[in-house]
Protein backbone atom coordinates (compact mmCIF):
# COMPACT_ATOMS: atom_id res chain seq x y z
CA UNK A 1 86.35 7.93 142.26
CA UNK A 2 84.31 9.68 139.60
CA UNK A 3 82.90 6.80 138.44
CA UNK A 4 79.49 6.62 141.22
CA UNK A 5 78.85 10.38 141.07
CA UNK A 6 78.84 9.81 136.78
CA UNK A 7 76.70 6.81 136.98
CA UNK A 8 74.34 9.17 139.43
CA UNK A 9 73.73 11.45 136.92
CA UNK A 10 73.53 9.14 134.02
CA UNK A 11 70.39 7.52 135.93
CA UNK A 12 69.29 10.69 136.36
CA UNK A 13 68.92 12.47 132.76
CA UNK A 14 67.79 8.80 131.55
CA UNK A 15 64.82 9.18 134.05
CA UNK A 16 64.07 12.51 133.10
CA UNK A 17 64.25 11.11 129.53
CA UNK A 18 61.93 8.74 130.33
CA UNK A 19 59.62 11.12 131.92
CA UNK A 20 59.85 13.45 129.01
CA UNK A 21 59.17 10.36 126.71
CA UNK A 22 56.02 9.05 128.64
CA UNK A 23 54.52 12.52 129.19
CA UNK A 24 54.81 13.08 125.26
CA UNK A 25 53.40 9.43 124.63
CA UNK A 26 50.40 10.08 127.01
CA UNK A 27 49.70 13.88 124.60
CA UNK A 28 49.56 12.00 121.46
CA UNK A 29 47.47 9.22 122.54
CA UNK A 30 44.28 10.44 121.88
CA UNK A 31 45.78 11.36 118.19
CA UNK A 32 47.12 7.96 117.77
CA UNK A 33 44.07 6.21 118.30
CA UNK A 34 41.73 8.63 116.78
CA UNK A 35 44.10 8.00 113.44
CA UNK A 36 43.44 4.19 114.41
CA UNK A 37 40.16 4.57 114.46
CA UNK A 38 40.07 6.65 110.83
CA UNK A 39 42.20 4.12 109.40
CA UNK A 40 39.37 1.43 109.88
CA UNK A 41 36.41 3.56 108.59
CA UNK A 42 34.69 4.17 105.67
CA UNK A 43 35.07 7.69 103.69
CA UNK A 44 31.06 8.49 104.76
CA UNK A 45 32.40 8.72 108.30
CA UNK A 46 35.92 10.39 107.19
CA UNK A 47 34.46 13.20 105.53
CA UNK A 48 32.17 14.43 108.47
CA UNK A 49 34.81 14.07 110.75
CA UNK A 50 37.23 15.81 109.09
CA UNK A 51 35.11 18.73 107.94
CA UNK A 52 34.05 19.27 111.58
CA UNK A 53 38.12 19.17 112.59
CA UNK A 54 38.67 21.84 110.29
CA UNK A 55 35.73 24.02 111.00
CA UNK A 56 37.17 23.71 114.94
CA UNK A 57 40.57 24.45 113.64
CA UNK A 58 39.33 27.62 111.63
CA UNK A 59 37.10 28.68 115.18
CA UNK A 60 40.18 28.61 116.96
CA UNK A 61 42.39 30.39 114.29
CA UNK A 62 39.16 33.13 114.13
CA UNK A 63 39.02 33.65 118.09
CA UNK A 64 43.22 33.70 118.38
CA UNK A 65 42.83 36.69 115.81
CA UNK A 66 39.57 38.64 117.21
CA UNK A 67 41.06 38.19 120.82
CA UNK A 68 44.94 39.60 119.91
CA UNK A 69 44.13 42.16 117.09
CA UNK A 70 41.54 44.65 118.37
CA UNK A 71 41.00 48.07 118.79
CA UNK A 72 41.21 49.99 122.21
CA UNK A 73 39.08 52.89 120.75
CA UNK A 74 40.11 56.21 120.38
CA UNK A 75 40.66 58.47 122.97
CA UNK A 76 39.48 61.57 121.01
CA UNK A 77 36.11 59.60 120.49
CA UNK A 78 34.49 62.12 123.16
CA UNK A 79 34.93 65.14 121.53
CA UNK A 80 32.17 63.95 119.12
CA UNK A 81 29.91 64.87 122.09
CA UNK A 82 30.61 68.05 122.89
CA UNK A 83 28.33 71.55 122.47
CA UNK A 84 28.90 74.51 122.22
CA UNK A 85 25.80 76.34 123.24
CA UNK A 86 23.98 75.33 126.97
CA UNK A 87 20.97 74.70 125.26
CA UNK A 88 18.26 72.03 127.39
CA UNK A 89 17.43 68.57 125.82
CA UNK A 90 14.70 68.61 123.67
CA UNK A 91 14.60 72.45 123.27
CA UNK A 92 13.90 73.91 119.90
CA UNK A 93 16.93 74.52 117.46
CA UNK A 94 16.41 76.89 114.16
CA UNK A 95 14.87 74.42 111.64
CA UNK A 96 11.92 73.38 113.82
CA UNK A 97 13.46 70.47 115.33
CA UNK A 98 14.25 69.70 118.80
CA UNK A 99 17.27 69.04 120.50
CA UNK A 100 18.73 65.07 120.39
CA UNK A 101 20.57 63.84 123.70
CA UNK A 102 23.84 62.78 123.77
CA UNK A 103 23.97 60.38 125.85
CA UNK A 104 21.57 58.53 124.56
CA UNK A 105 23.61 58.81 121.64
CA UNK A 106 26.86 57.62 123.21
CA UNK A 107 25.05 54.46 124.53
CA UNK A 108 24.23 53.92 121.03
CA UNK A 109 27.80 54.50 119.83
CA UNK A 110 29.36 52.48 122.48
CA UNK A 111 27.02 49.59 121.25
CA UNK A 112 27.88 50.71 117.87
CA UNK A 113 31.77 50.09 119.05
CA UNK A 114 31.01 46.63 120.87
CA UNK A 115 29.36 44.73 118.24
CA UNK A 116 29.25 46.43 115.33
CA UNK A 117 32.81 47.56 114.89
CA UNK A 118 34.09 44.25 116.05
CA UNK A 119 33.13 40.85 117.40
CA UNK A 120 31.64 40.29 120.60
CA UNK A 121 34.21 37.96 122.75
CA UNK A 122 32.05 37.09 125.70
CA UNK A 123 29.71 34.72 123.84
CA UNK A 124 31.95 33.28 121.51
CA UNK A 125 31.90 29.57 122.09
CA UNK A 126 35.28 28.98 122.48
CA UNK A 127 35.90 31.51 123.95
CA UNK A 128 33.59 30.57 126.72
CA UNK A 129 34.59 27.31 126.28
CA UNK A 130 38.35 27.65 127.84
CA UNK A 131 40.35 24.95 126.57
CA UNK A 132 38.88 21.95 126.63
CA UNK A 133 36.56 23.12 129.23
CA UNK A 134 39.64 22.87 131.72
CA UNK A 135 41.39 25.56 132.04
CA UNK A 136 39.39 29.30 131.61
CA UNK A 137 40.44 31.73 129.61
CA UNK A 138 40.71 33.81 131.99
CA UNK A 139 43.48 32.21 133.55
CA UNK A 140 45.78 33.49 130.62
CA UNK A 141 47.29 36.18 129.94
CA UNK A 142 46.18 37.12 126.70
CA UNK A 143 42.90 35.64 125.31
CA UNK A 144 40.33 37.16 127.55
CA UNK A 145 41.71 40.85 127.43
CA UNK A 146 39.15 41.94 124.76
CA UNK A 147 36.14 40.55 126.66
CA UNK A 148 37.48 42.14 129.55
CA UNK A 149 37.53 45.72 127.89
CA UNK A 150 33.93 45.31 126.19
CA UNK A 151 32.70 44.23 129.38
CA UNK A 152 34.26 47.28 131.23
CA UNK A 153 32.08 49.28 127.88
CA UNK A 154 28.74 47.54 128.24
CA UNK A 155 28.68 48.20 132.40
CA UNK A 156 28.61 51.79 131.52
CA UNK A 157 26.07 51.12 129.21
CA UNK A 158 24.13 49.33 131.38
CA UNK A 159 23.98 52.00 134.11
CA UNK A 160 23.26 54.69 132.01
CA UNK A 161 20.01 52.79 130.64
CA UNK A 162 19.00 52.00 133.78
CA UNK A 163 19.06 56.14 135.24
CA UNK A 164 17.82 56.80 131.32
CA UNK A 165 14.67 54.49 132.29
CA UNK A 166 13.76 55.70 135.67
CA UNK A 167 14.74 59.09 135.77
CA UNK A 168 16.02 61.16 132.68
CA UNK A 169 13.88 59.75 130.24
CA UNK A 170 10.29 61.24 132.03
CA UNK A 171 9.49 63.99 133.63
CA UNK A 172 9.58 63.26 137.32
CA UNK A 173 8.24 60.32 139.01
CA UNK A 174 4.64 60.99 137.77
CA UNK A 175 4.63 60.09 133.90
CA UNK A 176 4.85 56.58 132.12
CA UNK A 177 7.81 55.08 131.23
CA UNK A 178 9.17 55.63 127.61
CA UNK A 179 9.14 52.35 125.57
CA UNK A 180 11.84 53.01 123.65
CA UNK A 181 13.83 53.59 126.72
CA UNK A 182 12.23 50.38 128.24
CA UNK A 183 12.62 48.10 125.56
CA UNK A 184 16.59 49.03 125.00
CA UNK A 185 17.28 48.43 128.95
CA UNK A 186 15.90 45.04 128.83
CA UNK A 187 18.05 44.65 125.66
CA UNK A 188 21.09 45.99 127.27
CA UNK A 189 20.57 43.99 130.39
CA UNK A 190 20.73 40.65 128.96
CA UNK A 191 23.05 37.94 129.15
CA UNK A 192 26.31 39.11 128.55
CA UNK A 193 27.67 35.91 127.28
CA UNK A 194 24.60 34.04 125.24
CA UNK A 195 25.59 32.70 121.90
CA UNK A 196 22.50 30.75 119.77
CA UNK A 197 22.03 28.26 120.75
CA UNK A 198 21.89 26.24 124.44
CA UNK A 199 21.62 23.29 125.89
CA UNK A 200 18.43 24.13 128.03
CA UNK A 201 15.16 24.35 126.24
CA UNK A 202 13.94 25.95 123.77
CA UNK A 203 17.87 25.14 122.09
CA UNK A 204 17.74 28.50 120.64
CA UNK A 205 17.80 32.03 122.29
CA UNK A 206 18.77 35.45 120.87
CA UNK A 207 22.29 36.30 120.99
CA UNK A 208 23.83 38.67 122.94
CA UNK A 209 25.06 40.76 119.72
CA UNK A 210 21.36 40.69 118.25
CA UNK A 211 20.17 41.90 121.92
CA UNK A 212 22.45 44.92 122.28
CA UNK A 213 21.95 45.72 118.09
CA UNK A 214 17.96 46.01 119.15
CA UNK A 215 18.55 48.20 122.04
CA UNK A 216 20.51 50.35 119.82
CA UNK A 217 17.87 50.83 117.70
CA UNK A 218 15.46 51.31 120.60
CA UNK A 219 17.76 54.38 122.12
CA UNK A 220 18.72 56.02 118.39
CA UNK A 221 14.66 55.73 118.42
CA UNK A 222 14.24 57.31 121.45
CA UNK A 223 16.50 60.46 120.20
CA UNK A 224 13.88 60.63 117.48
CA UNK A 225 10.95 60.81 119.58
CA UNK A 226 13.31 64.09 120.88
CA UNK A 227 14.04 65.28 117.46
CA UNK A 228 10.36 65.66 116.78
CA UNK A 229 9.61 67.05 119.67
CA UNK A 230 7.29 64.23 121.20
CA UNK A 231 10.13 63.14 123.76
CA UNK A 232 10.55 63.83 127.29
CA UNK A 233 14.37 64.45 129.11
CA UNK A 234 14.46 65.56 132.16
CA UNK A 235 17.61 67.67 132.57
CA UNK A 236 17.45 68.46 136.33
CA UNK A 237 20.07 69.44 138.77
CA UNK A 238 18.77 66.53 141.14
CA UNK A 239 18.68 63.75 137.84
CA UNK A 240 22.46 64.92 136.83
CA UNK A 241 23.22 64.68 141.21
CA UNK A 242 21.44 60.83 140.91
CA UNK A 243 23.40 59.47 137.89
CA UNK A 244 27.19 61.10 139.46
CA UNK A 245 26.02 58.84 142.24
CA UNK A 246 25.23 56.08 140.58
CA UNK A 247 28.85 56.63 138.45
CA UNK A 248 30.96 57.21 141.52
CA UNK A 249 29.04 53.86 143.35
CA UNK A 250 30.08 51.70 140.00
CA UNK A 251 33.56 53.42 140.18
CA UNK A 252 34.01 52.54 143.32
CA UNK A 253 32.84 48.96 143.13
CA UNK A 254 35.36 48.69 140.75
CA UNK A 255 38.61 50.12 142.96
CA UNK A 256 37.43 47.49 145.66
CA UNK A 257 37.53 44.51 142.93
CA UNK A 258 41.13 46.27 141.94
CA UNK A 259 42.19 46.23 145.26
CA UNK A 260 41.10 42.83 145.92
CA UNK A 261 43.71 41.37 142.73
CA UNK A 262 46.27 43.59 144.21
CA UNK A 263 46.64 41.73 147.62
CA UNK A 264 47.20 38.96 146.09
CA UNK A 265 50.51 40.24 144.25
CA UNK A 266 53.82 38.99 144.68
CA UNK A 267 57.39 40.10 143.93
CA UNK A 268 57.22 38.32 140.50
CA UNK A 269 54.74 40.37 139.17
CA UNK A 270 53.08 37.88 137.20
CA UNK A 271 49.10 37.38 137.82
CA UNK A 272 47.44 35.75 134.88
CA UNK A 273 44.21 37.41 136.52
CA UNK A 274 45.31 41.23 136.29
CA UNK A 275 45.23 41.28 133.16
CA UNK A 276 41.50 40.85 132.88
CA UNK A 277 40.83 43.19 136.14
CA UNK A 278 42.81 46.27 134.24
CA UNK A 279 41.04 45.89 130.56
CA UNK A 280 37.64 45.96 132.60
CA UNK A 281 38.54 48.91 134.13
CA UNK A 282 40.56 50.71 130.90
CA UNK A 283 36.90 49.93 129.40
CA UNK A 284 34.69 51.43 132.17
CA UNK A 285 36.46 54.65 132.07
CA UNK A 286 36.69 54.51 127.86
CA UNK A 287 33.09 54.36 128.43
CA UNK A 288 32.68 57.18 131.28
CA UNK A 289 34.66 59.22 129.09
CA UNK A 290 32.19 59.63 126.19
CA UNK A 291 29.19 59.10 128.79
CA UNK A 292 30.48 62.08 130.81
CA UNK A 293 31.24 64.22 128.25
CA UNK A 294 27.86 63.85 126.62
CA UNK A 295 26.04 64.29 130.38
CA UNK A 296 27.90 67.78 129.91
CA UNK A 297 26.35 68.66 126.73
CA UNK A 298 22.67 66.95 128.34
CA UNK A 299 22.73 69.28 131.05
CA UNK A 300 24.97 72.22 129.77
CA UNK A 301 22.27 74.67 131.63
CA UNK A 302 22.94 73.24 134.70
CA UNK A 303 26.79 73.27 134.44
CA UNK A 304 26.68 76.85 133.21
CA UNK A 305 24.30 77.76 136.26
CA UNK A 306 26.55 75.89 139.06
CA UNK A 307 29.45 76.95 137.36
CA UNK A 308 30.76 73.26 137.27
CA UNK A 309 32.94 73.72 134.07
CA UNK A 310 36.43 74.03 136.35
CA UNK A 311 35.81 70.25 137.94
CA UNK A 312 34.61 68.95 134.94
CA UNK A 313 37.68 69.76 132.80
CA UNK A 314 39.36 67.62 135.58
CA UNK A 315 37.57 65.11 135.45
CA UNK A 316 37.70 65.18 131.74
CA UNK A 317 41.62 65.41 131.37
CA UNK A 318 42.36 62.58 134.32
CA UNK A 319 40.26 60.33 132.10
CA UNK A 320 42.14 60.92 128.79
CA UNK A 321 45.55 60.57 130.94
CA UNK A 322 44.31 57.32 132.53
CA UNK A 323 43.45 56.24 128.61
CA UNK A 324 46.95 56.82 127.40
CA UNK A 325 47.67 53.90 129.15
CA UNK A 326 48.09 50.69 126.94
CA UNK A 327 50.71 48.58 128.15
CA UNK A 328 51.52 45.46 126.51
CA UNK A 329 51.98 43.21 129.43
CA UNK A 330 49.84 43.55 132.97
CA UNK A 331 51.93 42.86 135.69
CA UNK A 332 50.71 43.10 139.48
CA UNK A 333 53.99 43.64 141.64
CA UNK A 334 53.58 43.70 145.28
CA UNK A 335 55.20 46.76 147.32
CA UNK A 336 58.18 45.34 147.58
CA UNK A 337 59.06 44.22 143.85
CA UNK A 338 60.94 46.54 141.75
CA UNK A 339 58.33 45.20 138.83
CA UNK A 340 55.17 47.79 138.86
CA UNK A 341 51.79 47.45 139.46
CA UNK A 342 49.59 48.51 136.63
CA UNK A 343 46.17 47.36 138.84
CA UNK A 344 47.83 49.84 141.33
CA UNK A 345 48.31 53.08 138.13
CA UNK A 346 44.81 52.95 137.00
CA UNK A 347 43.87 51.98 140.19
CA UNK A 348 44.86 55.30 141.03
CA UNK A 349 43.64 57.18 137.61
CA UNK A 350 40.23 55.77 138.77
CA UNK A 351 40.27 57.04 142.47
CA UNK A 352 41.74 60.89 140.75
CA UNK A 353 38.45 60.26 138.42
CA UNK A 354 35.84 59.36 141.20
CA UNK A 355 37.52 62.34 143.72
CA UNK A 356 36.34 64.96 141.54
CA UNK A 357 33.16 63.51 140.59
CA UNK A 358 32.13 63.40 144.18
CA UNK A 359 33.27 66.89 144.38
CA UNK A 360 30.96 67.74 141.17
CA UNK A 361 28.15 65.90 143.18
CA UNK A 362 28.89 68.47 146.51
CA UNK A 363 28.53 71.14 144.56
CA UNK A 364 25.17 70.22 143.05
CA UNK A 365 24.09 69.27 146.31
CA UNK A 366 24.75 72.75 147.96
């Protein structure tokens, strides 16, 4: 009686077998015949290929380290930017010198941080690359975390040049453009991901690491046109009410891509795509942090006058409670799920963040 139902099954695990076997065959076919193809060439042609097997084999080994082992900054980083007297931008300090801005200086540290300190992801080769140009990195859970975050940095970055250009770098709308200022914006605005060489002509561009290294030098350049004294910075009520606007319009662009990835959660919780939606964000506001905190010191006089200090000390302790948030895994649990949503937490820590910001920019606007 047993006899069909055991013959059933027998078929069955030897056609998974099978399966198993052919789907393991078809993998090592293209290693097979490559070795086939070795075996029946001379040592000129052995030794190229084999040094350019292990140079790909060391790439991969060098991005599978920069993209799992890497630093989420430090929190207390902002502190760094801090004053203690509400003294203008480029007014005169006790030795004869003039007074440096900081955020100027934070751009340049946050540069410092993103290709300095450690390797640039984004225009890594293979790490644009995917694997085997199928499947994206992005698509994983793990390997494009890291680009994610920098990216999340150099958006802040990018903003700030841009208001640093047209607006707090001059004195109104009526004098020229600072170079310094100019040249690091078109520095900071370039291609996020562009590695040496290309396969359009000229072959061979600038990276993006030598681009944002320039601009550095163009903005700590910049703070020593203000150090002499030969600098304009614009510290007005209306310039600090233009750049909250410009930070709460990025903020918010962000919550909208956040809320995007969240309805598309599911009870599972697993979204190979969150992960790279909450490191952009955790970088934006590591950014903000430093960049807000050093607006504060930029235009002390005005906080002191408008008596913003309350809101700001907010603003500036939601941001270091949204940054004490490192979880290992990103998970994106629907409303249902008893699995959390960590798009939805700093979802949430950005919202708190952009609140109060729009409340700084009512009160400026009174």
């Amino acid at each position: 009686m047993l006899d069909p139902i055991i013959a059933f099954f027998t078929r069955m695990f030897e056609l998974i077998g099978r399966g198993i076997g052919t789907f393991i065959a078809w993998l090592l076919w293209p290693f097979l015949a490559f070795r086939k193809w070795l075996s029946g060439t001379g040592w000129f042609i052995k030794i190229p290929v084999f040094a350019l097997l292990v140079l790909i084999a060391f790439s991969y080994v060098y991005l599978i380290y920069i993209t799992q082992w890497w630093n989420r900054g430090d929190v207390e980083y902002a502190n760094a930017y801090t004053t203690e007297q509400p003294m203008a931008v480029g007014a005169k300090l006790d030795d004869g010198t003039c007074k440096a801005s900081q955020m100027v200086q934070a751009s340049a540290d946050l540069i410092d941080f993103n290709v300095n300190q450690t390797s640039w992801v984004p225009a890594n080769p293979l790490s644009k690359a995917g694997i085997l140009y199928i499947w994206d990195w992005k698509d994983t859970p793990f390997f494009d975390n890291k680009a994610a975050f920098q990216l999340g940095v150099n958006q802040v970055v990018r903003r700030t040049s841009v208001e640093l250009v047209d607006r707090l770098g001059r004195v109104r709308g009526t004098s020229s453009i600072n170079q310094n200022l100019q040249d690091a914006r078109e520095d900071i605005n370039y291609n996020e991901d562009a590695w040496v060489f290309t396969f359009s002509p000229p072959f061979v561009q600038p990276s993006t690491m030598s681009r944002l290294r320039d601009g550095r030098v163009s903005l700590l350049a910049f703070n020593d046109e203000l150090i002499k004294c030969s600098g304009d910075f614009d510290a007005r009520a209306d310039n600090l009410l233009q750049y909250l606007d410009r930070v709460t319009g990025d903020i918010g662009s962000t919550s909208d891509i956040l809320q995007r990835r969240i309805d598309v959660s599911n009870f599972t919780g697993f979204d190979a795509r969150a992960d790279d939606r909450f490191w952009f964000t955790y970088g934006q506001l590591y950014a903000y942090h430093g960049m807000l905190t050093a607006a504060r010191s930029d235009f002390a006089e005005i906080v002191q006058q408008r008596n913003l200090s309350g809101v700001w000390d907010r603003i500036d302790a939601q941001l270091r409670e949204a940054l004490q948030t490192q979880p290992p895994f990103i998970v994106n649990g629907s409303g249902s799920s008893i699995v959390k949503s960590h798009l939805e937490s700093i979802g949430f820590d950005l919202l708190r963040v952009r609140s109060n910001l729009v409340e700084l920019r009512d009160i400026l606007d009174r």
